[in-house]
PDB file of N, CA and C in Angstrom:
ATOM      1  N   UNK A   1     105.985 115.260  61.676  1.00  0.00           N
ATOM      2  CA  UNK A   1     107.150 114.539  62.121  1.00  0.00           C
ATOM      3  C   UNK A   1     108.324 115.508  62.216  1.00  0.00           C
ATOM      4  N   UNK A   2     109.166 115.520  63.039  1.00  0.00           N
ATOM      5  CA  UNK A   2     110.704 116.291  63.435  1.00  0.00           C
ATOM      6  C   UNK A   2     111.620 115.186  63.209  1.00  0.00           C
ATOM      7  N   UNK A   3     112.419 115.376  62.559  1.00  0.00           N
ATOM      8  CA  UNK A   3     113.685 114.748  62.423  1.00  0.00           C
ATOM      9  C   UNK A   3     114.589 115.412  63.790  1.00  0.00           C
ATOM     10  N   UNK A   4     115.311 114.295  64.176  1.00  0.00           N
ATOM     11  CA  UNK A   4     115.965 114.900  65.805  1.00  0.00           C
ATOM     12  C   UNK A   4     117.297 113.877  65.924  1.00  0.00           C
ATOM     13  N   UNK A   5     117.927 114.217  66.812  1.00  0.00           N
ATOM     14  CA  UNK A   5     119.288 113.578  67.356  1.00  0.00           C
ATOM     15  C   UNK A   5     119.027 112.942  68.910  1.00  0.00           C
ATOM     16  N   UNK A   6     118.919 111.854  69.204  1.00  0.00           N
ATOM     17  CA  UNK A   6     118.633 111.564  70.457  1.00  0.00           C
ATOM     18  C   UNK A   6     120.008 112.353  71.150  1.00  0.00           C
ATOM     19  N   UNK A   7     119.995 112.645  72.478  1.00  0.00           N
ATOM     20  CA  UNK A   7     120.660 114.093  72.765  1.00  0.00           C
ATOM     21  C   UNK A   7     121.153 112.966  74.413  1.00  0.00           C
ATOM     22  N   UNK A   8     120.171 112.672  74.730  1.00  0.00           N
ATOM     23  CA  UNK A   8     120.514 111.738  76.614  1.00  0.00           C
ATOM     24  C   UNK A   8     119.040 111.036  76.628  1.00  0.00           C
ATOM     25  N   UNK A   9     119.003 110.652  77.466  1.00  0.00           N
ATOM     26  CA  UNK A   9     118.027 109.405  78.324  1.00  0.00           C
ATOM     27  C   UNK A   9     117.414 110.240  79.669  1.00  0.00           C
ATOM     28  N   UNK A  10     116.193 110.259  80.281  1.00  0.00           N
ATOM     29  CA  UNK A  10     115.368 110.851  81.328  1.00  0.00           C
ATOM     30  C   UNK A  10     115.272 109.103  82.457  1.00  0.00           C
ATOM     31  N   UNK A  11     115.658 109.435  83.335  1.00  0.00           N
ATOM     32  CA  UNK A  11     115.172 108.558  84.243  1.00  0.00           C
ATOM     33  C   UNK A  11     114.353 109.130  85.434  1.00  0.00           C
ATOM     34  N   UNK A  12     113.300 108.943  85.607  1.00  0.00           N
ATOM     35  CA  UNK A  12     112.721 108.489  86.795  1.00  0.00           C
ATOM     36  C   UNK A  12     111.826 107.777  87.425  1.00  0.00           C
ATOM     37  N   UNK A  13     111.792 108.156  88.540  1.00  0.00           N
ATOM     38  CA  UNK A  13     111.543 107.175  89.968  1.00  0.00           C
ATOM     39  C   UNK A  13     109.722 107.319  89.746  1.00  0.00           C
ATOM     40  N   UNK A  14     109.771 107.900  89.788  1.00  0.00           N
ATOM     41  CA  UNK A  14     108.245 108.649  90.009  1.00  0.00           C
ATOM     42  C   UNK A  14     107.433 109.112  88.931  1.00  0.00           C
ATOM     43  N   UNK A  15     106.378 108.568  88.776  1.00  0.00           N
ATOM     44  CA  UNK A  15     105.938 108.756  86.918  1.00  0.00           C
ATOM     45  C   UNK A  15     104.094 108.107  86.701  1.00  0.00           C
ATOM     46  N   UNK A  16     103.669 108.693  86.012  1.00  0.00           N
ATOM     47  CA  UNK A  16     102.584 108.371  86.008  1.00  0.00           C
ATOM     48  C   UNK A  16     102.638 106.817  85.705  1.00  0.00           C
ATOM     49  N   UNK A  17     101.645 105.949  86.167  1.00  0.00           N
ATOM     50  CA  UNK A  17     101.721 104.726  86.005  1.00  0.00           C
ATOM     51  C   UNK A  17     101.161 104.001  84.773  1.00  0.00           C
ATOM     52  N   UNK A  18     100.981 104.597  83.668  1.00  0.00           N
ATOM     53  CA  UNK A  18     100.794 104.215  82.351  1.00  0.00           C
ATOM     54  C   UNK A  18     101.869 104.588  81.131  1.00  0.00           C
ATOM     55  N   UNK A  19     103.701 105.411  82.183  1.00  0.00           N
ATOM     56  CA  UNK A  19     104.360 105.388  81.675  1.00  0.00           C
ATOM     57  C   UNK A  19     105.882 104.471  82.214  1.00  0.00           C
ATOM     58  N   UNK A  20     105.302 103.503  83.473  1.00  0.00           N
ATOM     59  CA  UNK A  20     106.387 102.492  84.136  1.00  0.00           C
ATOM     60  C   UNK A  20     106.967 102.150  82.690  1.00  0.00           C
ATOM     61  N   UNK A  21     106.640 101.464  82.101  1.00  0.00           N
ATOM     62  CA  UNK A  21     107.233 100.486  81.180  1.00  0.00           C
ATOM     63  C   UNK A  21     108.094 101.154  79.845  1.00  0.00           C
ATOM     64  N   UNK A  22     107.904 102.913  79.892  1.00  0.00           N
ATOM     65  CA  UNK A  22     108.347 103.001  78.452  1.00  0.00           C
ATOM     66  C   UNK A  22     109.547 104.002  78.679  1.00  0.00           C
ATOM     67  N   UNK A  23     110.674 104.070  77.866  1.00  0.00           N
ATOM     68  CA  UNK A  23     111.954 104.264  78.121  1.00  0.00           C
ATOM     69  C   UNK A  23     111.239 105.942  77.565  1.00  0.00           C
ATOM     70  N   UNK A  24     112.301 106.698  78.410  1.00  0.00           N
ATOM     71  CA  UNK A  24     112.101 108.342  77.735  1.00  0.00           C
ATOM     72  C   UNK A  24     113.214 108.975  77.336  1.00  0.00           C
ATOM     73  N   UNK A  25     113.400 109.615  76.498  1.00  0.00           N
ATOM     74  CA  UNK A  25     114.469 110.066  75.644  1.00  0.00           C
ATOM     75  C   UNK A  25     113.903 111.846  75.565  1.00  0.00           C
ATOM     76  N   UNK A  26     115.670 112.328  75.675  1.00  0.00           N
ATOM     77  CA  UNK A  26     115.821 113.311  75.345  1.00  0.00           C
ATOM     78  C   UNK A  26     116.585 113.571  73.582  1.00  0.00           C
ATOM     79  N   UNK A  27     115.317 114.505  72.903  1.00  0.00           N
ATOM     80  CA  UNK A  27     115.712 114.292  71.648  1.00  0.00           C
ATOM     81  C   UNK A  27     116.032 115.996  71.088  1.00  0.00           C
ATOM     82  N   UNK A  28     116.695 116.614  70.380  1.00  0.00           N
ATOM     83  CA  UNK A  28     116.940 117.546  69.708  1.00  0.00           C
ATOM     84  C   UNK A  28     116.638 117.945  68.324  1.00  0.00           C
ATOM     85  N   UNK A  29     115.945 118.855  67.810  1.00  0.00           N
ATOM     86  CA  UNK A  29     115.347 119.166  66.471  1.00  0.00           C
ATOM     87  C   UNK A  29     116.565 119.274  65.505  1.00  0.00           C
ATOM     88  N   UNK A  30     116.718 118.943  64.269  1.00  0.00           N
ATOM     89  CA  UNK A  30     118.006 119.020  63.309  1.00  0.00           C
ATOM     90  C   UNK A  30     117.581 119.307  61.929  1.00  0.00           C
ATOM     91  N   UNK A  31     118.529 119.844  61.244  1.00  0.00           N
ATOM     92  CA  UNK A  31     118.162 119.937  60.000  1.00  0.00           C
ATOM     93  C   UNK A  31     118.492 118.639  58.987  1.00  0.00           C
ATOM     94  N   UNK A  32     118.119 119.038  57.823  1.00  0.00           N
ATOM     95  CA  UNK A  32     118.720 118.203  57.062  1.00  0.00           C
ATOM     96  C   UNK A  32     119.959 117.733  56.977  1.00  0.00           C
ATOM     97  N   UNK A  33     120.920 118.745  57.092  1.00  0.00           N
ATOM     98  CA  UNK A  33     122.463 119.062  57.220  1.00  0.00           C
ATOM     99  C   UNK A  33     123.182 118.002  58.231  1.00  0.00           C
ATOM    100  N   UNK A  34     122.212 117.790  59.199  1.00  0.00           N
ATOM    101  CA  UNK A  34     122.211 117.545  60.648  1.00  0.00           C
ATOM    102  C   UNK A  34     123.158 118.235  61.706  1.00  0.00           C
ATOM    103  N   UNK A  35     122.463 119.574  61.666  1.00  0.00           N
ATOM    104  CA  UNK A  35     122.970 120.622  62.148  1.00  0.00           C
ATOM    105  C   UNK A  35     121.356 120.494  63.116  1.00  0.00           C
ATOM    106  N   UNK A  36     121.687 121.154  64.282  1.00  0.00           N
ATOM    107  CA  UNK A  36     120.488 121.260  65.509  1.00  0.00           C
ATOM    108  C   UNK A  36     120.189 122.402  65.249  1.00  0.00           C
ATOM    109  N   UNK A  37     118.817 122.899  65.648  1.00  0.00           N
ATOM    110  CA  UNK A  37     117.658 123.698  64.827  1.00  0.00           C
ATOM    111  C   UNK A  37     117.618 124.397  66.676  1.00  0.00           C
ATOM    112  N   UNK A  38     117.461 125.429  66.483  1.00  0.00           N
ATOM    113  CA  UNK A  38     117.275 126.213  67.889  1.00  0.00           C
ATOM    114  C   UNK A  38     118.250 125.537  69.131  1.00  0.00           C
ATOM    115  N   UNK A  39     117.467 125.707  70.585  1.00  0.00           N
ATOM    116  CA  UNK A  39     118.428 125.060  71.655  1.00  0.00           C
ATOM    117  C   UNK A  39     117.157 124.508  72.374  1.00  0.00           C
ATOM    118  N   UNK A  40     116.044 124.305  71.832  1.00  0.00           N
ATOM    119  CA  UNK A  40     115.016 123.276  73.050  1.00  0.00           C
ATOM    120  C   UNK A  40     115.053 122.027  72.827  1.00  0.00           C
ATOM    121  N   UNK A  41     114.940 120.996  73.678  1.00  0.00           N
ATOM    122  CA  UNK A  41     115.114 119.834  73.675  1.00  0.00           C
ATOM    123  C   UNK A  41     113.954 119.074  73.842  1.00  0.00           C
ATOM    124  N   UNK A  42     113.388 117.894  73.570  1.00  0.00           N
ATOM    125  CA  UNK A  42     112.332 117.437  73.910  1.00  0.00           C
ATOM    126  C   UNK A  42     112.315 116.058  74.344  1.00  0.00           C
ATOM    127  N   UNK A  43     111.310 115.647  75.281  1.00  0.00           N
ATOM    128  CA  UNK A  43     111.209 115.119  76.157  1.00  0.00           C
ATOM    129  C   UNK A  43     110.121 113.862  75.260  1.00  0.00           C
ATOM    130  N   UNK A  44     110.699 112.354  74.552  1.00  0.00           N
ATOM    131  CA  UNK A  44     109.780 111.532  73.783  1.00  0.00           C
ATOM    132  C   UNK A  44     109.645 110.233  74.415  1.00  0.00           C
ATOM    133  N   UNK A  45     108.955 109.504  74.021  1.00  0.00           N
ATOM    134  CA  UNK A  45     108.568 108.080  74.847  1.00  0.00           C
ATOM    135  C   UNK A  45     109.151 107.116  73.674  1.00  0.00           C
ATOM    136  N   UNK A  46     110.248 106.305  73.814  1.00  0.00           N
ATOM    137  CA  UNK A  46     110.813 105.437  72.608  1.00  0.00           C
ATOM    138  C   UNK A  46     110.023 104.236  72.688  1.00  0.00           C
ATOM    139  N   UNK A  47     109.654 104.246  71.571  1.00  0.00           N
ATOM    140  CA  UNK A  47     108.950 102.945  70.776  1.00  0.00           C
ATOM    141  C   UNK A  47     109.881 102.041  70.100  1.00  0.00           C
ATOM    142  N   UNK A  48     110.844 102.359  69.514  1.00  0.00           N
ATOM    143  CA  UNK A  48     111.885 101.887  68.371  1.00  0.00           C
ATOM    144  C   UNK A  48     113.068 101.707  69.011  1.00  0.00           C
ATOM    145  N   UNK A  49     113.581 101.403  70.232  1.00  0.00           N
ATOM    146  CA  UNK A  49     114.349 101.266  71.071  1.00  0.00           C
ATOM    147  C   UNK A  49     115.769 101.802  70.427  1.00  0.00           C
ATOM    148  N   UNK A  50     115.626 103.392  70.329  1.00  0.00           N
ATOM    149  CA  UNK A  50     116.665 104.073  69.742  1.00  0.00           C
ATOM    150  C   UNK A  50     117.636 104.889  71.119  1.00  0.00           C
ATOM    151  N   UNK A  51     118.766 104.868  70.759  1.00  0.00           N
ATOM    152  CA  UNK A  51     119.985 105.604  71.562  1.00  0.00           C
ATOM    153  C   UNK A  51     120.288 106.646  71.338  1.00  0.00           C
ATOM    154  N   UNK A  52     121.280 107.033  72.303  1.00  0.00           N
ATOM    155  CA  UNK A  52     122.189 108.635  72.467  1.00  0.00           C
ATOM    156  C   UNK A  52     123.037 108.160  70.645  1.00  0.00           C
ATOM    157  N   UNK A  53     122.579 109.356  70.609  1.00  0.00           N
ATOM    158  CA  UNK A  53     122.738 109.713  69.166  1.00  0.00           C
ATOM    159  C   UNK A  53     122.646 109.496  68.093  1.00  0.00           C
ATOM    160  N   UNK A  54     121.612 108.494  68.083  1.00  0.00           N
ATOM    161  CA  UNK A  54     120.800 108.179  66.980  1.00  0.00           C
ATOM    162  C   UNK A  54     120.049 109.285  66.324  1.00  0.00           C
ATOM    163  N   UNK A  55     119.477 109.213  64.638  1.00  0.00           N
ATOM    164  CA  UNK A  55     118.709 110.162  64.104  1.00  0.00           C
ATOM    165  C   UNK A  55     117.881 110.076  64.323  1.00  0.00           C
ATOM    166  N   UNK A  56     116.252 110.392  64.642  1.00  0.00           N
ATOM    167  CA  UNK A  56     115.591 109.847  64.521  1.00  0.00           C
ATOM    168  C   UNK A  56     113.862 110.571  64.071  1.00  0.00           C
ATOM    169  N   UNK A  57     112.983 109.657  63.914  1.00  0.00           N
ATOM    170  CA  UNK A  57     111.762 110.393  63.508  1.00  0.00           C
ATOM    171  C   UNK A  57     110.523 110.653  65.106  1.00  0.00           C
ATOM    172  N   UNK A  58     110.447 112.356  65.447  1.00  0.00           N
ATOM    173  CA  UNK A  58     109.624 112.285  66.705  1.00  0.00           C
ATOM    174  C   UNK A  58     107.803 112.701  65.690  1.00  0.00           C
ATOM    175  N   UNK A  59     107.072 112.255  66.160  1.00  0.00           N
ATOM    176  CA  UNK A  59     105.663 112.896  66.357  1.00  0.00           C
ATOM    177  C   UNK A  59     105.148 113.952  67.183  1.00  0.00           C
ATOM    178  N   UNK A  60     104.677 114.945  67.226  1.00  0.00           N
ATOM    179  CA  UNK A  60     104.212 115.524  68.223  1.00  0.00           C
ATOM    180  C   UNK A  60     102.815 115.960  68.176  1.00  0.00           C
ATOM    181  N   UNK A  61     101.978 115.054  68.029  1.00  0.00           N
ATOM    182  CA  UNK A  61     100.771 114.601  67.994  1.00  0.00           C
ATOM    183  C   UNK A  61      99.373 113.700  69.239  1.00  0.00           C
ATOM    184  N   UNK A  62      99.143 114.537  70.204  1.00  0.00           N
ATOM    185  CA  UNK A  62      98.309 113.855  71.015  1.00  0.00           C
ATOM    186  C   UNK A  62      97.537 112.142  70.299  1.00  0.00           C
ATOM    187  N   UNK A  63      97.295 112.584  69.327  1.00  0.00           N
ATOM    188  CA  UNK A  63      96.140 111.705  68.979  1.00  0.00           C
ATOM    189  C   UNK A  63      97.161 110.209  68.548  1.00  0.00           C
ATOM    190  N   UNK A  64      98.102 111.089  68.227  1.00  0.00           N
ATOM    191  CA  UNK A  64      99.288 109.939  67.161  1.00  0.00           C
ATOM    192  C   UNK A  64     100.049 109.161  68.006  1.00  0.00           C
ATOM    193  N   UNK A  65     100.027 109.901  69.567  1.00  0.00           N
ATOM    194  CA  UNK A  65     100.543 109.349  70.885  1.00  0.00           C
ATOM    195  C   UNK A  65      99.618 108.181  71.049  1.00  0.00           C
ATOM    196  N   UNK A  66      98.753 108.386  71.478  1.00  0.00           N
ATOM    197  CA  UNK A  66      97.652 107.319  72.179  1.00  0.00           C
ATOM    198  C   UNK A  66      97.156 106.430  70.798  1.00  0.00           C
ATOM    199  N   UNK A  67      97.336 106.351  69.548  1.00  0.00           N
ATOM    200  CA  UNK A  67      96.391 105.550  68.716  1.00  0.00           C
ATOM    201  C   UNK A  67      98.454 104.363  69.413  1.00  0.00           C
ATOM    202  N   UNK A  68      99.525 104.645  69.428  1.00  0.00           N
ATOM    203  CA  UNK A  68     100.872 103.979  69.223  1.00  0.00           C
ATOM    204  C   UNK A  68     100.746 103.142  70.397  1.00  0.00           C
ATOM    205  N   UNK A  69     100.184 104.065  71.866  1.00  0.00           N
ATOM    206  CA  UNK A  69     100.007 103.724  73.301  1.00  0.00           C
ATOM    207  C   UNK A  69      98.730 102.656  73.219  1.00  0.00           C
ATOM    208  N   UNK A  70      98.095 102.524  72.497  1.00  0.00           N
ATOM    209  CA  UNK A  70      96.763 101.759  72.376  1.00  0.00           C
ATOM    210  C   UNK A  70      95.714 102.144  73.330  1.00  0.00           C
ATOM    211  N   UNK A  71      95.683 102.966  74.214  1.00  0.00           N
ATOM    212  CA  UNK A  71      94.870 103.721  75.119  1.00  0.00           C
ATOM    213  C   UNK A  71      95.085 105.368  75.453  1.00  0.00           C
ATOM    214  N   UNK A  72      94.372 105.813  76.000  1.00  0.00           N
ATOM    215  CA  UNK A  72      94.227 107.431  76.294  1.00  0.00           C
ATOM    216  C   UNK A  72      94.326 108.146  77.693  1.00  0.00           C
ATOM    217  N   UNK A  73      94.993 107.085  78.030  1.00  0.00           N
ATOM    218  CA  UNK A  73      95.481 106.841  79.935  1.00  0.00           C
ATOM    219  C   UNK A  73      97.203 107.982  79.881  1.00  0.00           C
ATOM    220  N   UNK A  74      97.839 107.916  79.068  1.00  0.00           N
ATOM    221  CA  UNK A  74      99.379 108.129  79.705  1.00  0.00           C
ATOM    222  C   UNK A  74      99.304 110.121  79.112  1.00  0.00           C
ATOM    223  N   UNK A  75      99.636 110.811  79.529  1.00  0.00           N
ATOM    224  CA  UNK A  75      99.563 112.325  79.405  1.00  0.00           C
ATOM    225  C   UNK A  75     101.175 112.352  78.443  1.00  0.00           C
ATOM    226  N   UNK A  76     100.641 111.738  77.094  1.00  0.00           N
ATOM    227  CA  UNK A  76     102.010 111.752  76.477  1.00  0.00           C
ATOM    228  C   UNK A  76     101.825 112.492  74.671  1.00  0.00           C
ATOM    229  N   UNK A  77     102.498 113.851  74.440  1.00  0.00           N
ATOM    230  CA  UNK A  77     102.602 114.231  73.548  1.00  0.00           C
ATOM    231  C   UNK A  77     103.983 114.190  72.543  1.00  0.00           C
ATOM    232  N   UNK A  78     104.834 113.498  72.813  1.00  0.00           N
ATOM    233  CA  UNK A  78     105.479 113.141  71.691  1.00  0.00           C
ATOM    234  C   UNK A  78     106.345 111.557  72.025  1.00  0.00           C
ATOM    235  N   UNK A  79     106.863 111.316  70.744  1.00  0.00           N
ATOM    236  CA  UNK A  79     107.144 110.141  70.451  1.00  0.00           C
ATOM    237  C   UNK A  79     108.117 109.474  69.662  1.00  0.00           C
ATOM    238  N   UNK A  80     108.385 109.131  69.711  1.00  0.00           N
ATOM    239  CA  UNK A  80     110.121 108.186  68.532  1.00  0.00           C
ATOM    240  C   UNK A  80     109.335 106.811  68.091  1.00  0.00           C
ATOM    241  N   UNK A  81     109.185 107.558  66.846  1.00  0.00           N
ATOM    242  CA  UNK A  81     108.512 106.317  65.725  1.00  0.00           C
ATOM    243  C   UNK A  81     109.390 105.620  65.257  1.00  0.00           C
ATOM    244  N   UNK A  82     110.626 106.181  64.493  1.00  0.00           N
ATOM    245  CA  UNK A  82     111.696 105.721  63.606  1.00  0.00           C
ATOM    246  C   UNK A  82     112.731 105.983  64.144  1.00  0.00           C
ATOM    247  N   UNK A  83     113.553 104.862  63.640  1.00  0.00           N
ATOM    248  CA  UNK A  83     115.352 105.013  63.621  1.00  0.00           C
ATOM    249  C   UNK A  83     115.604 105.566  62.117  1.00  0.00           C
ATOM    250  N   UNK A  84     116.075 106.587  62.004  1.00  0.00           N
ATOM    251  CA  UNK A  84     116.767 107.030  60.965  1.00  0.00           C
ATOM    252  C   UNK A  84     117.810 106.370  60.371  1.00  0.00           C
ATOM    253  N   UNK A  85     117.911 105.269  59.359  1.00  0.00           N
ATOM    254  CA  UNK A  85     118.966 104.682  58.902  1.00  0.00           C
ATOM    255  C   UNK A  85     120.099 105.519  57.692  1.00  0.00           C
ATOM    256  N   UNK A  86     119.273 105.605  56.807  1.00  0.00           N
ATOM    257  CA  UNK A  86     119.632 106.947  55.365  1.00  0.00           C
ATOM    258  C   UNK A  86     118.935 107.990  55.201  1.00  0.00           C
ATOM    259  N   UNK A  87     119.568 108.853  54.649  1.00  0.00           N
ATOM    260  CA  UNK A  87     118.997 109.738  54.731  1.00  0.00           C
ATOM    261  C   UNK A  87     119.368 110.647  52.636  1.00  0.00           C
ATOM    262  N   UNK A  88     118.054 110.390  51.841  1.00  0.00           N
ATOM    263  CA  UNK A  88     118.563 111.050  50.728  1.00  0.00           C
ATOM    264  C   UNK A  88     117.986 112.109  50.074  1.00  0.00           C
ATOM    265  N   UNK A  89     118.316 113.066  49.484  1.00  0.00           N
ATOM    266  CA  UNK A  89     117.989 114.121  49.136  1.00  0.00           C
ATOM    267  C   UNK A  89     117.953 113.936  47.643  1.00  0.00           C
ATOM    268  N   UNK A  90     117.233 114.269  46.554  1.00  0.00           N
ATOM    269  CA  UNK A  90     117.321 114.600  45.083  1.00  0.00           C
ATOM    270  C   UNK A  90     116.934 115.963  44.969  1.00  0.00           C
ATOM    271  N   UNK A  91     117.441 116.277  44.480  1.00  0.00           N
ATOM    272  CA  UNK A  91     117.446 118.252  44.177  1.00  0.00           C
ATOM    273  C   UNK A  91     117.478 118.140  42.237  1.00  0.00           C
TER     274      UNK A  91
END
């Protein structure tokens, strides 16, 4: 799992047809701090109907894609499982 910052929203027209129905999000890697971790961005399929700038939890798991998708049809490797509500640390 990556903890991430939803970053913007992907729209398009044109898309494989086992991904019509699912919203795509642009998400960013973060630390604990919630400070952003490098500068690549990634490209997830929202399950948890999360927004621009929400925290949130991605997968990047083929298998963890399609068991969520319920089939092995959509060419989708990552994913937004969770909305990040709290976040606590014990040290």
């Amino acid at each position: 799992m990556i903890l991430s910052k939803v970053v913007g929203t992907l729209v398009s027209t044109q898309k494989n047809k086992y991904l019509y129905t699912h919203k795509h999000l642009i998400v960013r890697p973060i630390d604990l701090n919630f400070n952003f971790i490098g500068n690549k961005d990634i490209i997830a399929i929202d399950f948890v109907d999360a927004g621009v700038n929400d925290i949130v939890l991605v997968t990047q798991e083929g298998e963890a894609a399609q068991q969520i998708l319920g089939h092995r049809n959509a060419p989708v490797h990552s994913v937004v499982v969770a909305v990040v509500d709290q976040l606590e640390i014990t040290k």
